[in-house]
PDB file of N, CA and C in Angstrom:
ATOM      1  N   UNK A   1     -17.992 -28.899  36.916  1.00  0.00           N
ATOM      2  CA  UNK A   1     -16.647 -28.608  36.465  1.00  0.00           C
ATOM      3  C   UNK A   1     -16.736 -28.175  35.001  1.00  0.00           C
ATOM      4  N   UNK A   2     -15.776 -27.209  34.735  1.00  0.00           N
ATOM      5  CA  UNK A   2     -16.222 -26.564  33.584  1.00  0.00           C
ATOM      6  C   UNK A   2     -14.562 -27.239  32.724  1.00  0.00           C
ATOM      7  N   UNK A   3     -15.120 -27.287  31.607  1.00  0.00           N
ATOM      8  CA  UNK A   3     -14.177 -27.625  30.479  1.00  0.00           C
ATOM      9  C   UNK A   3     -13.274 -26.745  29.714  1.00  0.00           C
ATOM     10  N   UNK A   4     -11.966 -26.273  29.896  1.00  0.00           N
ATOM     11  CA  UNK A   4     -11.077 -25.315  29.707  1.00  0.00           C
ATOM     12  C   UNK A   4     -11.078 -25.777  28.004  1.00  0.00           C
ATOM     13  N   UNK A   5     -11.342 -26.277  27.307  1.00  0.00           N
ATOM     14  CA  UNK A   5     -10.908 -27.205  25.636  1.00  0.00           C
ATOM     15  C   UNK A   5     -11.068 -25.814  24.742  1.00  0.00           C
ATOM     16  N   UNK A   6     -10.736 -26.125  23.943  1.00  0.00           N
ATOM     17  CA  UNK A   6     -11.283 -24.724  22.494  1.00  0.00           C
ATOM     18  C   UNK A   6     -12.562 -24.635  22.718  1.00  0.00           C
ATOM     19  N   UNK A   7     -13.024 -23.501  22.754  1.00  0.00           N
ATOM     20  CA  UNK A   7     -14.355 -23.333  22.278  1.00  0.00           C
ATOM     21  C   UNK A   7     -14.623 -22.050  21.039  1.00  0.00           C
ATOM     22  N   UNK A   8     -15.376 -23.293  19.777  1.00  0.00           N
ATOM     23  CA  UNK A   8     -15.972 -22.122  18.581  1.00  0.00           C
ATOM     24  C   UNK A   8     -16.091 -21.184  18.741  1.00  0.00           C
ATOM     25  N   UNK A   9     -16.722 -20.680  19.697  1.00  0.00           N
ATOM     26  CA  UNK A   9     -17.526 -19.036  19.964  1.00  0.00           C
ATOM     27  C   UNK A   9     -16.267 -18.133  20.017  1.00  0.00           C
ATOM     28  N   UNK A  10     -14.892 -18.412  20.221  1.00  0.00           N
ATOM     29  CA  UNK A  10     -13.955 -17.134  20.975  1.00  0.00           C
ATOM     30  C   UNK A  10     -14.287 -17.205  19.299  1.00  0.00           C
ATOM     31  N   UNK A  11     -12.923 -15.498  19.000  1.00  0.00           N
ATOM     32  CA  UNK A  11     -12.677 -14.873  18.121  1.00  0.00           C
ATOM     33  C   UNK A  11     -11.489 -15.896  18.089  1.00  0.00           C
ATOM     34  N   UNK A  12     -10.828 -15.983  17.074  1.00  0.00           N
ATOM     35  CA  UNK A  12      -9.545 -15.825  16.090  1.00  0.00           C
ATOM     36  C   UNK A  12      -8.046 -15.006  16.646  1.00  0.00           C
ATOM     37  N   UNK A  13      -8.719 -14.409  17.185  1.00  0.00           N
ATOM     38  CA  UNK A  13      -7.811 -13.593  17.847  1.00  0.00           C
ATOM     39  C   UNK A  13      -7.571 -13.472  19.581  1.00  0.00           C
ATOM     40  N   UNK A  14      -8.641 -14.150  19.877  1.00  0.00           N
ATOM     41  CA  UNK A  14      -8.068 -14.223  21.297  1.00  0.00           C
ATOM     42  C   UNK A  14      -7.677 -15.697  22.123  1.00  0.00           C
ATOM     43  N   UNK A  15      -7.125 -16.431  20.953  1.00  0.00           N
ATOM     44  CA  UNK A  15      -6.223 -17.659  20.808  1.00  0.00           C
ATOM     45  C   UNK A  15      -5.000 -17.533  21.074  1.00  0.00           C
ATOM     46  N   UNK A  16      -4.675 -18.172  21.987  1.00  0.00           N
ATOM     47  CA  UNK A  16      -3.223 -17.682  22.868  1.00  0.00           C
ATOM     48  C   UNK A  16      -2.341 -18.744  21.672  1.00  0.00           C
ATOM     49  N   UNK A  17      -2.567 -19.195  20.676  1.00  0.00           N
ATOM     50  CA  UNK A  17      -1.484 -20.087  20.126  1.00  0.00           C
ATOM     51  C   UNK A  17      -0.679 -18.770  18.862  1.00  0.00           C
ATOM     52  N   UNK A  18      -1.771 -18.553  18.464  1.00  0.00           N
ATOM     53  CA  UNK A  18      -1.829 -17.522  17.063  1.00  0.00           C
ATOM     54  C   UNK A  18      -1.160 -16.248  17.593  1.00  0.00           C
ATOM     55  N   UNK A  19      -0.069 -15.829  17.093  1.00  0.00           N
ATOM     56  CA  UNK A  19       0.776 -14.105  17.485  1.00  0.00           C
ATOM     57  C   UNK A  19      -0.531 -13.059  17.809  1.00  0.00           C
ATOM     58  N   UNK A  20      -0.340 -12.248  18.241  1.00  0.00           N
ATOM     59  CA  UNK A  20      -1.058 -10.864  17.984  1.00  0.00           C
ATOM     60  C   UNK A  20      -1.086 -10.347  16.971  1.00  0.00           C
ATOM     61  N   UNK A  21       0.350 -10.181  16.204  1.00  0.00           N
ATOM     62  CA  UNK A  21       0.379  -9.534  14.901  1.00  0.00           C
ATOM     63  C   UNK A  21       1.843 -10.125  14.413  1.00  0.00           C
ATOM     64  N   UNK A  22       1.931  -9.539  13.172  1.00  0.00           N
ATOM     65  CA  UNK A  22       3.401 -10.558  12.581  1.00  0.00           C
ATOM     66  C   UNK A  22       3.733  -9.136  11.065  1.00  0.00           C
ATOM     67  N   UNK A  23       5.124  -9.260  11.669  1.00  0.00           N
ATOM     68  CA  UNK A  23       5.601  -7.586  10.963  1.00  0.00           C
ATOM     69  C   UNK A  23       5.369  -8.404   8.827  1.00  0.00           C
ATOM     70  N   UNK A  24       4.960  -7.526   8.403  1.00  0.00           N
ATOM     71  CA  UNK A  24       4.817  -7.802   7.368  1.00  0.00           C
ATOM     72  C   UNK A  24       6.060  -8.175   6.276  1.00  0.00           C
ATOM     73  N   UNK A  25       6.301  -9.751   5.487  1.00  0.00           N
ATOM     74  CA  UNK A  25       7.670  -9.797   4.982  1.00  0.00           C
ATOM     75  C   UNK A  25       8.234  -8.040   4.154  1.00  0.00           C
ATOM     76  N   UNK A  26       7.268  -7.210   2.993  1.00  0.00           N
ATOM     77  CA  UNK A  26       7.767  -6.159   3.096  1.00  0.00           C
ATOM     78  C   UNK A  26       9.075  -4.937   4.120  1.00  0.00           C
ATOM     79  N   UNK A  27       8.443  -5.310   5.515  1.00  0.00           N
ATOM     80  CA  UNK A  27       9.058  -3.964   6.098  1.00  0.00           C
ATOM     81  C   UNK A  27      10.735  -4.773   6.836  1.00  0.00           C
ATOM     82  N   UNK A  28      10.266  -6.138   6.906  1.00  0.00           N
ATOM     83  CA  UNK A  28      11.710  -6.956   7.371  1.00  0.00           C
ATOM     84  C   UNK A  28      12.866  -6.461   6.387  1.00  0.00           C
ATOM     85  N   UNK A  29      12.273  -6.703   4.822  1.00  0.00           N
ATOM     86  CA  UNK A  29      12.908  -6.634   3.844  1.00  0.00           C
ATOM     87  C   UNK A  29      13.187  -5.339   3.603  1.00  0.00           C
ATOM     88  N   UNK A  30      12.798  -4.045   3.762  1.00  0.00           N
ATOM     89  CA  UNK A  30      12.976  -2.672   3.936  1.00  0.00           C
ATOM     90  C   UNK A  30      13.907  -2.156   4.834  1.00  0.00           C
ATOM     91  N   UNK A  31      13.867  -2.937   6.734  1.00  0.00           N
ATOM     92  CA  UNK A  31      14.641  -2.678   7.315  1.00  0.00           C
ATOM     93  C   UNK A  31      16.162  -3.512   7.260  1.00  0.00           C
ATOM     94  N   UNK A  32      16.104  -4.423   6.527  1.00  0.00           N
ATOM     95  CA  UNK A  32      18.050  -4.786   6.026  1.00  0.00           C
ATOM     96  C   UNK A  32      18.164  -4.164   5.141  1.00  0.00           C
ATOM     97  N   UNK A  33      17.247  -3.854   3.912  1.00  0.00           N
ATOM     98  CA  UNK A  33      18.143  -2.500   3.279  1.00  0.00           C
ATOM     99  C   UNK A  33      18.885  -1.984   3.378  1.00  0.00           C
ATOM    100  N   UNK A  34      17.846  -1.315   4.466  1.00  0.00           N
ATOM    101  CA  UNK A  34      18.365  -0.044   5.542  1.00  0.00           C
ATOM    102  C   UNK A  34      19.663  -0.495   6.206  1.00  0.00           C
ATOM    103  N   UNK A  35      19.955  -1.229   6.824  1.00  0.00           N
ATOM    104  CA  UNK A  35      21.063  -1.853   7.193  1.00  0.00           C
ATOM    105  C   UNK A  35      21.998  -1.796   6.672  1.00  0.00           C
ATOM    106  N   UNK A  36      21.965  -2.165   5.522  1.00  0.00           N
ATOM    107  CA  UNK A  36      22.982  -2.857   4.998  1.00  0.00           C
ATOM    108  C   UNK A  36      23.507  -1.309   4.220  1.00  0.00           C
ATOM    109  N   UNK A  37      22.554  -0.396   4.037  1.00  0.00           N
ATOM    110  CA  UNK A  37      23.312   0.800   3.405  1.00  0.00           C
ATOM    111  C   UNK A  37      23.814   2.260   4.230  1.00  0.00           C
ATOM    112  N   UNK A  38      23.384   1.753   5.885  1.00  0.00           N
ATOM    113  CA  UNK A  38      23.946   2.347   6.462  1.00  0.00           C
ATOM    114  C   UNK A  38      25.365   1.814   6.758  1.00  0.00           C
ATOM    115  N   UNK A  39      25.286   0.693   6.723  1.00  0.00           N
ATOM    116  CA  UNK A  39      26.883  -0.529   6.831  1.00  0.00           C
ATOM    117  C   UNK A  39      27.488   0.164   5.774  1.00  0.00           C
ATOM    118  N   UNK A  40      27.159   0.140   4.625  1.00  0.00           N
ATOM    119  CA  UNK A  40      28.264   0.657   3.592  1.00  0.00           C
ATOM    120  C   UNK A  40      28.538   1.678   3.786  1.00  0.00           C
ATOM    121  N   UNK A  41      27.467   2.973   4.042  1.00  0.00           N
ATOM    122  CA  UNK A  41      27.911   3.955   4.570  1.00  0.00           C
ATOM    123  C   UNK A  41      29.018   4.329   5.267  1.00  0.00           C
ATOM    124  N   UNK A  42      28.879   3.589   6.517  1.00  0.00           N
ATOM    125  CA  UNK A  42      30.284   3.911   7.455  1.00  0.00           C
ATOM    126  C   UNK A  42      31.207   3.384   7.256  1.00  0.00           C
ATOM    127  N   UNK A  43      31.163   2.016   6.358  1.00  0.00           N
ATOM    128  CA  UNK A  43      32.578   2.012   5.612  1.00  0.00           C
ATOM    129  C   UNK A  43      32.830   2.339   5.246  1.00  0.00           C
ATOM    130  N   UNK A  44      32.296   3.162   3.985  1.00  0.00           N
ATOM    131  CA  UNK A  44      32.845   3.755   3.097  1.00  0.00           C
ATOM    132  C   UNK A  44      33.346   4.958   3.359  1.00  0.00           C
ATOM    133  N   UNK A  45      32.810   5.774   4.759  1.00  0.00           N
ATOM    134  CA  UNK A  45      33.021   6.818   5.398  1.00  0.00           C
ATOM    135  C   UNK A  45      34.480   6.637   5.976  1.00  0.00           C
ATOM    136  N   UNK A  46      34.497   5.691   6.853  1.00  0.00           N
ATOM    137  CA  UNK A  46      35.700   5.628   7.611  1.00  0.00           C
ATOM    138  C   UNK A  46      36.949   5.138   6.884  1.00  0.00           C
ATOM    139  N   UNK A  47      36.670   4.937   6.100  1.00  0.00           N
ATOM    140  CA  UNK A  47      38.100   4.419   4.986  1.00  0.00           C
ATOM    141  C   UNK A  47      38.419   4.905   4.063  1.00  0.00           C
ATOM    142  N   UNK A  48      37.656   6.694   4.042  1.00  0.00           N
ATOM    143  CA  UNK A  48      37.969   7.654   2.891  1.00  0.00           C
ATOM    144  C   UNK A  48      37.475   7.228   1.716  1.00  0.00           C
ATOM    145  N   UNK A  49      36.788   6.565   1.471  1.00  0.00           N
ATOM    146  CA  UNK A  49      36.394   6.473   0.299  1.00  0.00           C
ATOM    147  C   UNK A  49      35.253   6.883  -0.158  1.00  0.00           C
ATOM    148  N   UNK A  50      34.726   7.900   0.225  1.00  0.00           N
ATOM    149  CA  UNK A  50      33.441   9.064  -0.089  1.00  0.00           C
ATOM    150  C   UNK A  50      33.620  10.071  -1.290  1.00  0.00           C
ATOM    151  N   UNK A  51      32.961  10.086  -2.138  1.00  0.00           N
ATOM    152  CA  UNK A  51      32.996  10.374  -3.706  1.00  0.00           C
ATOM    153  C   UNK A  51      33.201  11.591  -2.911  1.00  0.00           C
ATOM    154  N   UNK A  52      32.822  12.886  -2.197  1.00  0.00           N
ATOM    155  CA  UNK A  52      32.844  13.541  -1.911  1.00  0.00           C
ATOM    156  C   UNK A  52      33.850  13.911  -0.734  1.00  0.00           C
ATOM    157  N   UNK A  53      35.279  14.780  -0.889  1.00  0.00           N
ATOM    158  CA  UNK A  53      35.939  15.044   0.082  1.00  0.00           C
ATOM    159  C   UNK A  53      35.648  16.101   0.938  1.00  0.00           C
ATOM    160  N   UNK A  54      35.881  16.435   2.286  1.00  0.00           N
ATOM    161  CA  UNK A  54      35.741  17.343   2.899  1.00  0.00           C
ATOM    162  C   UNK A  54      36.684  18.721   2.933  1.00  0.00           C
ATOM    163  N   UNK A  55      37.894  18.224   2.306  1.00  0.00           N
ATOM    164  CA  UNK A  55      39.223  18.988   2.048  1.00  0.00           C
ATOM    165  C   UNK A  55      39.183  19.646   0.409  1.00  0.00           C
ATOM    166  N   UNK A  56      39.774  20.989   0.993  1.00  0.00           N
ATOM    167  CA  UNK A  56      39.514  21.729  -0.316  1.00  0.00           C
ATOM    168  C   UNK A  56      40.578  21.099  -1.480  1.00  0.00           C
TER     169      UNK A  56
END
């Protein structure tokens, strides 16, 4: 009978506890940016308040 336990020899990586990969705090923090200035965007769009009018 063979013993399923940790064994030293695997890699680091083919440890079913440990993620595959993990998004870097950078790009989390890049994509609410992004969020958050497309959010203002369309508020600011839909409630006329765009420095720029479309009307002559």
């Amino acid at each position: 009978m063979t013993n399923e336990g940790f064994d030293p020899s695997q890699d680091q990586a083919d440890n079913r506890q440990t993620p595959r990969h993990r998004t870097p705090l950078w790009v989390k923090g890049f994509l609410i940016a992004a969020a958050v200035l497309v959010v203002t965007f369309g508020v600011m769009h839909f409630s006329g308040g765009m420095v720029m009018n479309h009307t002559p």
